[in-house]
C-alpha atoms as a PDB file:
ATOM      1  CA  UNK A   1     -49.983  41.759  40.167  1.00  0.00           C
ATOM      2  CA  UNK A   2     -47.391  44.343  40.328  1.00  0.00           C
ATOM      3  CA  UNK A   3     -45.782  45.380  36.890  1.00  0.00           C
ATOM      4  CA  UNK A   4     -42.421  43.558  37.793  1.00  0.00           C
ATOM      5  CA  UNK A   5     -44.098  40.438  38.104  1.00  0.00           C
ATOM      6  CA  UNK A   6     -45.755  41.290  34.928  1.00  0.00           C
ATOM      7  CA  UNK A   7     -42.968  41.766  32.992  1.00  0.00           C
ATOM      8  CA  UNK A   8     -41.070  38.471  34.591  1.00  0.00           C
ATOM      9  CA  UNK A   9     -44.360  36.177  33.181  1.00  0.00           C
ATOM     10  CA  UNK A  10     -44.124  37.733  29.611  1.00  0.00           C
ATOM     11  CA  UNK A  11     -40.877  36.892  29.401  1.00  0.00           C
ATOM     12  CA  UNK A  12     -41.147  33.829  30.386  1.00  0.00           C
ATOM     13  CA  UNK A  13     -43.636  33.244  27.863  1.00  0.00           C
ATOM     14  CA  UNK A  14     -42.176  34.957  24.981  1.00  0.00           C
ATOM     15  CA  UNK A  15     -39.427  32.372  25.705  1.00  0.00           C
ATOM     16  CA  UNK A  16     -41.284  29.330  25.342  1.00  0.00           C
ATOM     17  CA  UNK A  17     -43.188  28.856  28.903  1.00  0.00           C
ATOM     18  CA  UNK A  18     -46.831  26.941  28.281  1.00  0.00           C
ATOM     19  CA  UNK A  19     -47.076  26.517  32.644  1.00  0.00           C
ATOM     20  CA  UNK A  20     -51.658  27.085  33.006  1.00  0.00           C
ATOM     21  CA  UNK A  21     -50.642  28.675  35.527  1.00  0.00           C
ATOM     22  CA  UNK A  22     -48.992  31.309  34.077  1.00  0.00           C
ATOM     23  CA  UNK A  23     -51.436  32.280  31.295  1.00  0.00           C
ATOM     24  CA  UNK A  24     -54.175  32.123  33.701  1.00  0.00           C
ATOM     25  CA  UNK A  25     -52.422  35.019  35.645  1.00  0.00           C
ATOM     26  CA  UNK A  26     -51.977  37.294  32.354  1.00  0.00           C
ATOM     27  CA  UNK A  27     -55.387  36.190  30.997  1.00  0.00           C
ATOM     28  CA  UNK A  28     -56.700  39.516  32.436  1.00  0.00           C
ATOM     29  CA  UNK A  29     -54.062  41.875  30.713  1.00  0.00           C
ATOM     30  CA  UNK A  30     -54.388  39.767  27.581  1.00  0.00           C
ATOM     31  CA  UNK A  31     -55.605  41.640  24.307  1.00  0.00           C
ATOM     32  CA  UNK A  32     -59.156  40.125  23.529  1.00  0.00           C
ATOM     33  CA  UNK A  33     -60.116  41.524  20.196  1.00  0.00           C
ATOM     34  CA  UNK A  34     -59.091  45.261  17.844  1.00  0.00           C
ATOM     35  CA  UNK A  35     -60.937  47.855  16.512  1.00  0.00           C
ATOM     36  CA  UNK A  36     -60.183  49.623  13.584  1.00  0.00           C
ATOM     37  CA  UNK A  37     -61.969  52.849  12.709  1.00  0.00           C
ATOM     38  CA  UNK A  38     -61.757  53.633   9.369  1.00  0.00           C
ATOM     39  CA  UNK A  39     -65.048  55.343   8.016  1.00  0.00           C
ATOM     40  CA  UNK A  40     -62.833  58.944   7.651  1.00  0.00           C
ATOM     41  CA  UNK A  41     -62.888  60.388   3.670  1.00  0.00           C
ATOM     42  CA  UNK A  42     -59.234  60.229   3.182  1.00  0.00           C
ATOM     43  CA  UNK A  43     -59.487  64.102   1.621  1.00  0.00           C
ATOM     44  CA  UNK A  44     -55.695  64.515   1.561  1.00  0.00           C
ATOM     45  CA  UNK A  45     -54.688  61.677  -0.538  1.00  0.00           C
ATOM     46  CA  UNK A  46     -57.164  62.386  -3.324  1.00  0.00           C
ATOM     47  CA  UNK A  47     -57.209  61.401  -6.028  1.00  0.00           C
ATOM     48  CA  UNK A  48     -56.531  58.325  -4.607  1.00  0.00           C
ATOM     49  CA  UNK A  49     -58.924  58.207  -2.087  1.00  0.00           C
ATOM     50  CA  UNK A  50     -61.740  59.231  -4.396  1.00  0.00           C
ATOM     51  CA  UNK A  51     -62.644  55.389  -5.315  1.00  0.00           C
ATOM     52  CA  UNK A  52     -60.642  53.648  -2.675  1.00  0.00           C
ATOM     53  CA  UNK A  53     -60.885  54.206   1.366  1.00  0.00           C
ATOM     54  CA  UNK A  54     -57.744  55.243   2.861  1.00  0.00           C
ATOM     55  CA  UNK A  55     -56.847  52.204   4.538  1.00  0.00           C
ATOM     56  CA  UNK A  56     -57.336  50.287   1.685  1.00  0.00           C
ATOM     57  CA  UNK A  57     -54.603  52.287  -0.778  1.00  0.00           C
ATOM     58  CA  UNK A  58     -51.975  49.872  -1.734  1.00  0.00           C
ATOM     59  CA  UNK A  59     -48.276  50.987  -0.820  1.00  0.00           C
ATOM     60  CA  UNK A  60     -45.956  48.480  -2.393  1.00  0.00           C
ATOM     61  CA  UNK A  61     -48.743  46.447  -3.375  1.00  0.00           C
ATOM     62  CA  UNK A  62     -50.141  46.035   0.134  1.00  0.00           C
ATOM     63  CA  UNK A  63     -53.280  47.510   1.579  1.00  0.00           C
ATOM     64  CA  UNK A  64     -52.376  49.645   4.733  1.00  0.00           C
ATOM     65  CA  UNK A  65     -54.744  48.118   7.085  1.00  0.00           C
ATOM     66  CA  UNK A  66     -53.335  44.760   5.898  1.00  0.00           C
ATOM     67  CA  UNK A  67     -50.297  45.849   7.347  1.00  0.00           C
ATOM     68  CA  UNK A  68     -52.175  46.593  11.035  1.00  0.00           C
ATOM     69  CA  UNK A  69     -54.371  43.243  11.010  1.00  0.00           C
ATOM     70  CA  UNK A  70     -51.922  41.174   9.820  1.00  0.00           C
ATOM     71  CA  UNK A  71     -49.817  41.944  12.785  1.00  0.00           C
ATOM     72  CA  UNK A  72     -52.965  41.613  15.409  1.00  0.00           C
ATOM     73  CA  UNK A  73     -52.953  38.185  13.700  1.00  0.00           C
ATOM     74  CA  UNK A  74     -49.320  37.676  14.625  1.00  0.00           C
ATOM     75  CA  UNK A  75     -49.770  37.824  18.067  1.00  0.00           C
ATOM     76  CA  UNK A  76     -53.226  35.565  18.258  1.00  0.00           C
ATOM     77  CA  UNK A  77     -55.605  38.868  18.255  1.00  0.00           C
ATOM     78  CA  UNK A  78     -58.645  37.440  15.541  1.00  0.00           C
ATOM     79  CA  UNK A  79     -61.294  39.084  17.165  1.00  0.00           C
ATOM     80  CA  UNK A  80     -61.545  42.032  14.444  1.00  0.00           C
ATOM     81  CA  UNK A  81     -63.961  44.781  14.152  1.00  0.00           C
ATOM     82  CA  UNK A  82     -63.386  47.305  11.471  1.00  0.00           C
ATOM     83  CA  UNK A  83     -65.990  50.861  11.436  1.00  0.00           C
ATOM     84  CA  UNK A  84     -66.958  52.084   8.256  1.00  0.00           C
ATOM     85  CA  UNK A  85     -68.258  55.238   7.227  1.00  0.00           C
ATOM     86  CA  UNK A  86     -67.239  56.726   3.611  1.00  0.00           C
ATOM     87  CA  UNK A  87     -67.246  54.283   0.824  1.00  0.00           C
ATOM     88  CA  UNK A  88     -68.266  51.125   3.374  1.00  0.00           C
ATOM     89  CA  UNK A  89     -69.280  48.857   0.814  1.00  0.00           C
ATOM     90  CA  UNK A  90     -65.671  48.453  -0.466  1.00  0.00           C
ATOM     91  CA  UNK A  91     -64.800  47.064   2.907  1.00  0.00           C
ATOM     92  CA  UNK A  92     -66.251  43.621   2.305  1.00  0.00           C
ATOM     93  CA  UNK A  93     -63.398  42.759   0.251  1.00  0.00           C
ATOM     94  CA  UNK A  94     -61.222  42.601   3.489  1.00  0.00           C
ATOM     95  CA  UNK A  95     -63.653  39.502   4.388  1.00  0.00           C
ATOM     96  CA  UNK A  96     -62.524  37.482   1.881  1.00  0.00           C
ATOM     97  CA  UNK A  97     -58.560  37.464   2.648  1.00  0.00           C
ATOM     98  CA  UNK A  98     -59.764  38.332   6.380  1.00  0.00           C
ATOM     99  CA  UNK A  99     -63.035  36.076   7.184  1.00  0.00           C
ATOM    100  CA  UNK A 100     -63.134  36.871  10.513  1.00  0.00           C
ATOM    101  CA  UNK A 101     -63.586  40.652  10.575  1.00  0.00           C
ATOM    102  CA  UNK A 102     -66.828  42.217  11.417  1.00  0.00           C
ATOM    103  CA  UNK A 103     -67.806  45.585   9.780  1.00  0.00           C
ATOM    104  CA  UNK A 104     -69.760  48.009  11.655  1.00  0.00           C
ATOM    105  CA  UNK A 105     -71.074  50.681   9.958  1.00  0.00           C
ATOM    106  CA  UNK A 106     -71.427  54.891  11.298  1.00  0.00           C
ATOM    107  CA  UNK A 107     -73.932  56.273   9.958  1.00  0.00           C
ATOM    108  CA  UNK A 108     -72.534  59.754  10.698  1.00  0.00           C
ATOM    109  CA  UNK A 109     -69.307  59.572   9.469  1.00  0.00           C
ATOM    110  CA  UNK A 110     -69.806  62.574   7.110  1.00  0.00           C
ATOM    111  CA  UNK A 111     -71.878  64.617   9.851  1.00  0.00           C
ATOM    112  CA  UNK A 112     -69.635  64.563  12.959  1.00  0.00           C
ATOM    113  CA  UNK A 113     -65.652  63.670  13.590  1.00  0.00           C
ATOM    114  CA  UNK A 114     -64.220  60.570  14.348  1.00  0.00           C
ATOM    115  CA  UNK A 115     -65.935  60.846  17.648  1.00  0.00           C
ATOM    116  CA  UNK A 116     -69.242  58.966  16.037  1.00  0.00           C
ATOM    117  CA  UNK A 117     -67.101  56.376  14.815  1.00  0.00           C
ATOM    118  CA  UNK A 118     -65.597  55.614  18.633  1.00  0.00           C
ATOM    119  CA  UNK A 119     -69.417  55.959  19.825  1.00  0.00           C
ATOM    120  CA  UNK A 120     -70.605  52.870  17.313  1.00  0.00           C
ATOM    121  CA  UNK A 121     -67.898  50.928  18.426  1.00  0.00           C
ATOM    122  CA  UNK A 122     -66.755  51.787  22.144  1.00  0.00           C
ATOM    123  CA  UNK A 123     -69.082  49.063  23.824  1.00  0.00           C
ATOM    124  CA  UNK A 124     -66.217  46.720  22.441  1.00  0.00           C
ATOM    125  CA  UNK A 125     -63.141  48.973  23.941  1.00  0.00           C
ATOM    126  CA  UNK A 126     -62.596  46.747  26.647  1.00  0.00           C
ATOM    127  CA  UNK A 127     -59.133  44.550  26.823  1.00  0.00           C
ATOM    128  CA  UNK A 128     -58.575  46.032  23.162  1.00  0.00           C
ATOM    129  CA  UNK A 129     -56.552  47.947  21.023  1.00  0.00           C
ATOM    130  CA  UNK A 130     -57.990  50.558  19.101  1.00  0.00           C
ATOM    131  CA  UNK A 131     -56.211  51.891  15.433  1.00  0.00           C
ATOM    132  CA  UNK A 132     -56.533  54.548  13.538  1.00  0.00           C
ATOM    133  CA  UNK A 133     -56.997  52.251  10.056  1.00  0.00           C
ATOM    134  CA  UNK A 134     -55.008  54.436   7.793  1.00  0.00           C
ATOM    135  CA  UNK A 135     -51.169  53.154   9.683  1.00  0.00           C
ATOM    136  CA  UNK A 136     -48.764  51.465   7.946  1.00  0.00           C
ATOM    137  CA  UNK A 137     -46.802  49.255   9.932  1.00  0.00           C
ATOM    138  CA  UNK A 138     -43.051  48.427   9.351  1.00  0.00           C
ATOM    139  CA  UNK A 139     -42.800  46.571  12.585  1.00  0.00           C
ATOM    140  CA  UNK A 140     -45.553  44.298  13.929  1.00  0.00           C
ATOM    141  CA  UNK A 141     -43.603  43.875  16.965  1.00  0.00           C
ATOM    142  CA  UNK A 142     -45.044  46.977  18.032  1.00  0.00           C
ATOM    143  CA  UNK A 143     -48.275  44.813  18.620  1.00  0.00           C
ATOM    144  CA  UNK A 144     -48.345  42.952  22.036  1.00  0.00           C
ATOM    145  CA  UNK A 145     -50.268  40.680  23.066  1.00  0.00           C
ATOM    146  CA  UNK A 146     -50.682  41.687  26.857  1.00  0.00           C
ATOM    147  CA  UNK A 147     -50.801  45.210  28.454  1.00  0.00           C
ATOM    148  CA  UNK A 148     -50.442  46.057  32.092  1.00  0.00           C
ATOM    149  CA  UNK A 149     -52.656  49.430  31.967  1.00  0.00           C
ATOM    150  CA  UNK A 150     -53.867  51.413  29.071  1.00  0.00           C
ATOM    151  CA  UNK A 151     -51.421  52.770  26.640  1.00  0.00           C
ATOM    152  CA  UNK A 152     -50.503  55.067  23.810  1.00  0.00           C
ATOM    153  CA  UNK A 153     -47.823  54.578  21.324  1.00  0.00           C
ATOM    154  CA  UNK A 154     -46.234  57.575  20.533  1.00  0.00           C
ATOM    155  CA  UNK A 155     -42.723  58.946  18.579  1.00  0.00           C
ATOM    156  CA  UNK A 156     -40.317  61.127  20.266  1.00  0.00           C
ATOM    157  CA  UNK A 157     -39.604  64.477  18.998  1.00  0.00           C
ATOM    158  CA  UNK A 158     -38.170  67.124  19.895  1.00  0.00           C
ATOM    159  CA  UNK A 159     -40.152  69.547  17.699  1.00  0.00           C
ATOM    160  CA  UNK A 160     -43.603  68.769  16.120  1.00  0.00           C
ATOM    161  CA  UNK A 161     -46.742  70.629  14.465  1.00  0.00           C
ATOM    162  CA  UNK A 162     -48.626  67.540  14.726  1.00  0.00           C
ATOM    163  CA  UNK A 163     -51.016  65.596  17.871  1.00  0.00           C
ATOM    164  CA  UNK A 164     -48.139  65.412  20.780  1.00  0.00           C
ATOM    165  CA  UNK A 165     -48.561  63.974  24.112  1.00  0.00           C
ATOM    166  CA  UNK A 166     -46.942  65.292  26.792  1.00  0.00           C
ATOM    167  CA  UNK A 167     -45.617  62.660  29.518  1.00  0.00           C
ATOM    168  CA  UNK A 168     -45.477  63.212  33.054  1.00  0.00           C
ATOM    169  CA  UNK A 169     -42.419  62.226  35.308  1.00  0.00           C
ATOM    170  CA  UNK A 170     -44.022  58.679  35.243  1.00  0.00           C
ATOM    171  CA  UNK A 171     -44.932  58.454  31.355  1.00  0.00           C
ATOM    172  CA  UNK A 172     -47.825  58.744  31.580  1.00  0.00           C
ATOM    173  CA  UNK A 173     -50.203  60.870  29.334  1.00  0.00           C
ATOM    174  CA  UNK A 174     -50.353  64.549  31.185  1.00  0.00           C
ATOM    175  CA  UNK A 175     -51.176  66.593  28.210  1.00  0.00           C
ATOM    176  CA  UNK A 176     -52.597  66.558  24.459  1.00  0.00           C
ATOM    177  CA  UNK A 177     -51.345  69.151  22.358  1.00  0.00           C
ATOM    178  CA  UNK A 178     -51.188  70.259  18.920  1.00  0.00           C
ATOM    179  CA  UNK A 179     -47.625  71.065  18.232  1.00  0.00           C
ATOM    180  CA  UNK A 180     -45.031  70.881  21.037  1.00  0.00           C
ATOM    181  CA  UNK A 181     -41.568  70.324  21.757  1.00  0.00           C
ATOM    182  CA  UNK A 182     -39.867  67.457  23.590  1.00  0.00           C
ATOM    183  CA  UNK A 183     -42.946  65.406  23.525  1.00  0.00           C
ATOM    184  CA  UNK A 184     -44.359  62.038  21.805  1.00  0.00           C
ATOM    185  CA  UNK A 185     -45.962  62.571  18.518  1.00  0.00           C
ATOM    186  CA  UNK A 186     -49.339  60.849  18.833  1.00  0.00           C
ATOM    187  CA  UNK A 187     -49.654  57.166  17.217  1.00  0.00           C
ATOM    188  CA  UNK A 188     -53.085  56.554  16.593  1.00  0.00           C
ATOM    189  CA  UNK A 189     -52.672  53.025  18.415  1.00  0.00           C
ATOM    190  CA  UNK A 190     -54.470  53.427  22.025  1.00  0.00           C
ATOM    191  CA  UNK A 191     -54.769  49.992  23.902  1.00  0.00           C
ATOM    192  CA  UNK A 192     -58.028  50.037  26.553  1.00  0.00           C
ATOM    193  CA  UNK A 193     -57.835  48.038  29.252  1.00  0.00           C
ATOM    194  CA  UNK A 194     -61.610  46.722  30.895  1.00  0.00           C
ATOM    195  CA  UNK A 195     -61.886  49.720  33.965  1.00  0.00           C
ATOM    196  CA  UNK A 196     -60.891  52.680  31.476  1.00  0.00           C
ATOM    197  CA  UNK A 197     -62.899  51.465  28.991  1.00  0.00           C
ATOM    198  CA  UNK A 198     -65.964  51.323  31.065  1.00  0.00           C
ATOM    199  CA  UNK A 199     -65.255  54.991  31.953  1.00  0.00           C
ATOM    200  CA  UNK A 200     -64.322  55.620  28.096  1.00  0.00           C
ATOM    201  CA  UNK A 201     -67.615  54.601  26.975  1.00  0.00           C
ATOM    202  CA  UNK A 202     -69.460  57.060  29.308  1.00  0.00           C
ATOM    203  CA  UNK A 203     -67.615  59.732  28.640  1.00  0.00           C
ATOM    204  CA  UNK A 204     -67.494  59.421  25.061  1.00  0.00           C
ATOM    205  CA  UNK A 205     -71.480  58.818  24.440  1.00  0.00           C
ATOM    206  CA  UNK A 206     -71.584  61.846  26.991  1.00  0.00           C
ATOM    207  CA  UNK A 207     -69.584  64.383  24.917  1.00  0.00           C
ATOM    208  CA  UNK A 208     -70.997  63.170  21.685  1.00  0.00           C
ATOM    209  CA  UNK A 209     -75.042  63.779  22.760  1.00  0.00           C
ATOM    210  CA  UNK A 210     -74.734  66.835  25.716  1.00  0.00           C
ATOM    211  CA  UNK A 211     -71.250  68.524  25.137  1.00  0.00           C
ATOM    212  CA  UNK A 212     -71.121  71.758  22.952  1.00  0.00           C
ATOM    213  CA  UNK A 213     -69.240  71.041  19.857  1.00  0.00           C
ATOM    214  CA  UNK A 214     -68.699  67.128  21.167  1.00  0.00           C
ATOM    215  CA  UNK A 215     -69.600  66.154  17.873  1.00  0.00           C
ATOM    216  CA  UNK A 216     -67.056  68.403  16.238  1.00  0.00           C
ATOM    217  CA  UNK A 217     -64.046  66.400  18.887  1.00  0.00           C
ATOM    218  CA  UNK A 218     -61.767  63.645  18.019  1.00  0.00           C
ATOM    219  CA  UNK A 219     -62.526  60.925  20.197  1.00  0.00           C
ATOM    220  CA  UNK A 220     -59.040  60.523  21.624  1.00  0.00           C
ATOM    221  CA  UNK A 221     -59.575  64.685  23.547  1.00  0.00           C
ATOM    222  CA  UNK A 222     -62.043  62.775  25.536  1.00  0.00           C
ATOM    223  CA  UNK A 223     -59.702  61.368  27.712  1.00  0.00           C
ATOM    224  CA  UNK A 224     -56.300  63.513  27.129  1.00  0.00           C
ATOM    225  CA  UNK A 225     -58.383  66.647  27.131  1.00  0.00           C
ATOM    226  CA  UNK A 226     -61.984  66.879  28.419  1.00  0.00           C
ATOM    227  CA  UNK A 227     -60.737  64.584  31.386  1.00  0.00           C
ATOM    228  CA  UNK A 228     -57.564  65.345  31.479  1.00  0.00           C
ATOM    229  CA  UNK A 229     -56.286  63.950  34.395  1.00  0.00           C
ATOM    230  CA  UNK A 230     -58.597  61.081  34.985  1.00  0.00           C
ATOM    231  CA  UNK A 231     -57.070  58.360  33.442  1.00  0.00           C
ATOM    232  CA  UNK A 232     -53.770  56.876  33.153  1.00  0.00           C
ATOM    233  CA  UNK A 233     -52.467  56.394  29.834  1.00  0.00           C
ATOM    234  CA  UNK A 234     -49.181  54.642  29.450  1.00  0.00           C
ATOM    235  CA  UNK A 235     -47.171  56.523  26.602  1.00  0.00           C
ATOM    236  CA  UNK A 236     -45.473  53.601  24.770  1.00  0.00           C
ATOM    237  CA  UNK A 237     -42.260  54.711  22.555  1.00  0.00           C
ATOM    238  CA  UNK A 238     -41.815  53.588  19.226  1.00  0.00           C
ATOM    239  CA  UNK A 239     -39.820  55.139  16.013  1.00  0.00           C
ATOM    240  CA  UNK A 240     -40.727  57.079  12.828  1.00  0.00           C
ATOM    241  CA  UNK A 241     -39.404  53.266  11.104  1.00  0.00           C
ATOM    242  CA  UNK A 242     -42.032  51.259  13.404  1.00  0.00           C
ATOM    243  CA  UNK A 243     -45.190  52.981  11.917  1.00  0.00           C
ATOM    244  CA  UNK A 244     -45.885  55.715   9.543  1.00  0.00           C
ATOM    245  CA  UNK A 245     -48.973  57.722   8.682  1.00  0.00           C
ATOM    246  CA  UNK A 246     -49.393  58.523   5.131  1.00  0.00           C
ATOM    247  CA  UNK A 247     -51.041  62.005   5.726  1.00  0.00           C
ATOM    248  CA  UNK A 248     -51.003  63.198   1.461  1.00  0.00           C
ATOM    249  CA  UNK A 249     -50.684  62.084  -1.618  1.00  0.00           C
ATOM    250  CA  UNK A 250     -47.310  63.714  -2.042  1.00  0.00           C
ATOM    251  CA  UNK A 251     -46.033  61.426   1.273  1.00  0.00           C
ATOM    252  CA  UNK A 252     -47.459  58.758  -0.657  1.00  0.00           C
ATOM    253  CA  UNK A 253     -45.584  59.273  -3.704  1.00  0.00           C
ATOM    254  CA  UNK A 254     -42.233  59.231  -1.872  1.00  0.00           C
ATOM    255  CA  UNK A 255     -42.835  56.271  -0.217  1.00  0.00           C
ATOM    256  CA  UNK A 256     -44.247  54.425  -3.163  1.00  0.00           C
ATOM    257  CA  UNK A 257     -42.727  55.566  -6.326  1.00  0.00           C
ATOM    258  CA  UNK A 258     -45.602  54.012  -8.630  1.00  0.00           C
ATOM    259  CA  UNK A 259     -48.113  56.356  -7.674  1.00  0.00           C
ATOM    260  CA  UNK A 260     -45.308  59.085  -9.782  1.00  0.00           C
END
């Protein structure tokens, strides 16, 4: 299928269309289940984060990665893994609201980068998005619930000291940086579809057990950096008012005023 044709089905099926044949034709771009890795120690926001996990802070009374699975809910993704590391026990009270979610735990979350957490959990990258579980999302339209190729959702800027992606006269992912200028700030919201995934999966477990320092990587310089090149990564714009990452506790504070 070519992407026009793509494009003309979802419509027709954000509109209303139930035709078999029509879903059978997008069942292979179709999201089929997200991962969440969120075993990281949250450092930054202390003291917050020194009982709590990161992506279970409240901001305006709601947990951040409430804010991320309630929108895979939204568009009929219930598959749900989440990856654990620091504090993993608190986790389990995401089962009650959320009985569907599946916690997987990584058992080196306080030994390597968030490379061991992508490693525990890649074997389930295929057809699925994959978040960074500290997000807060304004807009769960942002969500989709079919992809033509693997993505990246990522913030325009003209100036940034943060992860940027460089796009190539296509959009597509040509470069990871840190810092850059008139690039896409990195959204930690990567969508996988079945072949890259495959290809992810060696090449992360690679890096992690034979590459110098692989343990020391975040898992996303796999594929932007190690292989640059090698895959194609749709860069998917969004806004600073679609998503935000709440990097310290003084961000947090200006967003939610009870934490003064």
């Amino acid at each position: 299928m070519d992407y026009t044709e793509f494009i003309q089905l979802v419509n027709l099926v954000e509109h209303g269309e139930t035709s078999a044949e029509i879903f059978a034709k997008l069942e292979p771009y179709k999201v089929k289940r997200a991962v969440f890795l969120a075993a990281g120690l949250g450092s930054r926001l202390t003291p917050i984060t020194i009982n709590t996990p990161k992506p279970l802070v409240r901001v305006h009374g709601k947990r951040i990665i409430d804010t991320l699975i309630d929108a895979c809910l939204e568009n009929g993704i219930d598959e749900i893994y989440v990856v654990t590391g620091y504090l993993a026990e608190e986790f389990t009270i995401l089962q009650h609201k959320y009985p569907m979610i599946k916690l997987i735990h990584n058992a080196d979350f306080n030994k390597a980068n968030n490379i061991s957490s992508a490693v525990v959990s890649c074997h389930l990258f295929e057809n699925a998005y994959v978040f960074e579980a500290d997000l807060l999302v304004k807009n769960p339209q942002i969500i989709r619930k079919y992809h033509y190729c693997s993505d990246v959702l990522g913030i325009w800027m003209d100036e940034s000291t943060d992860w940027c992606l460089m796009p190539d006269g296509d959009g597509y992912v040509a470069e990871e940086t840190v810092g850059g200028k008139n690039c896409y700030q990195m959204v930690g919201i990567y969508y996988w579809n079945k072949e890259d995934a495959k290809r992810l999966r060696k090449d992360l477990q690679e890096t992690f057990e034979k590459v110098p320092g692989g343990r020391n990587r975040y898992w996303e310089t796999v594929p932007n950096q190690l292989h640059q090149g090698e895959y194609k990564i749709k860069i998917v714009p969004c806004s600073k008012t679609d998503v935000i990452e709440i990097d310290t506790y003084e961000e947090l504070k200006q967003i939610d005023s009870s934490y003064t």
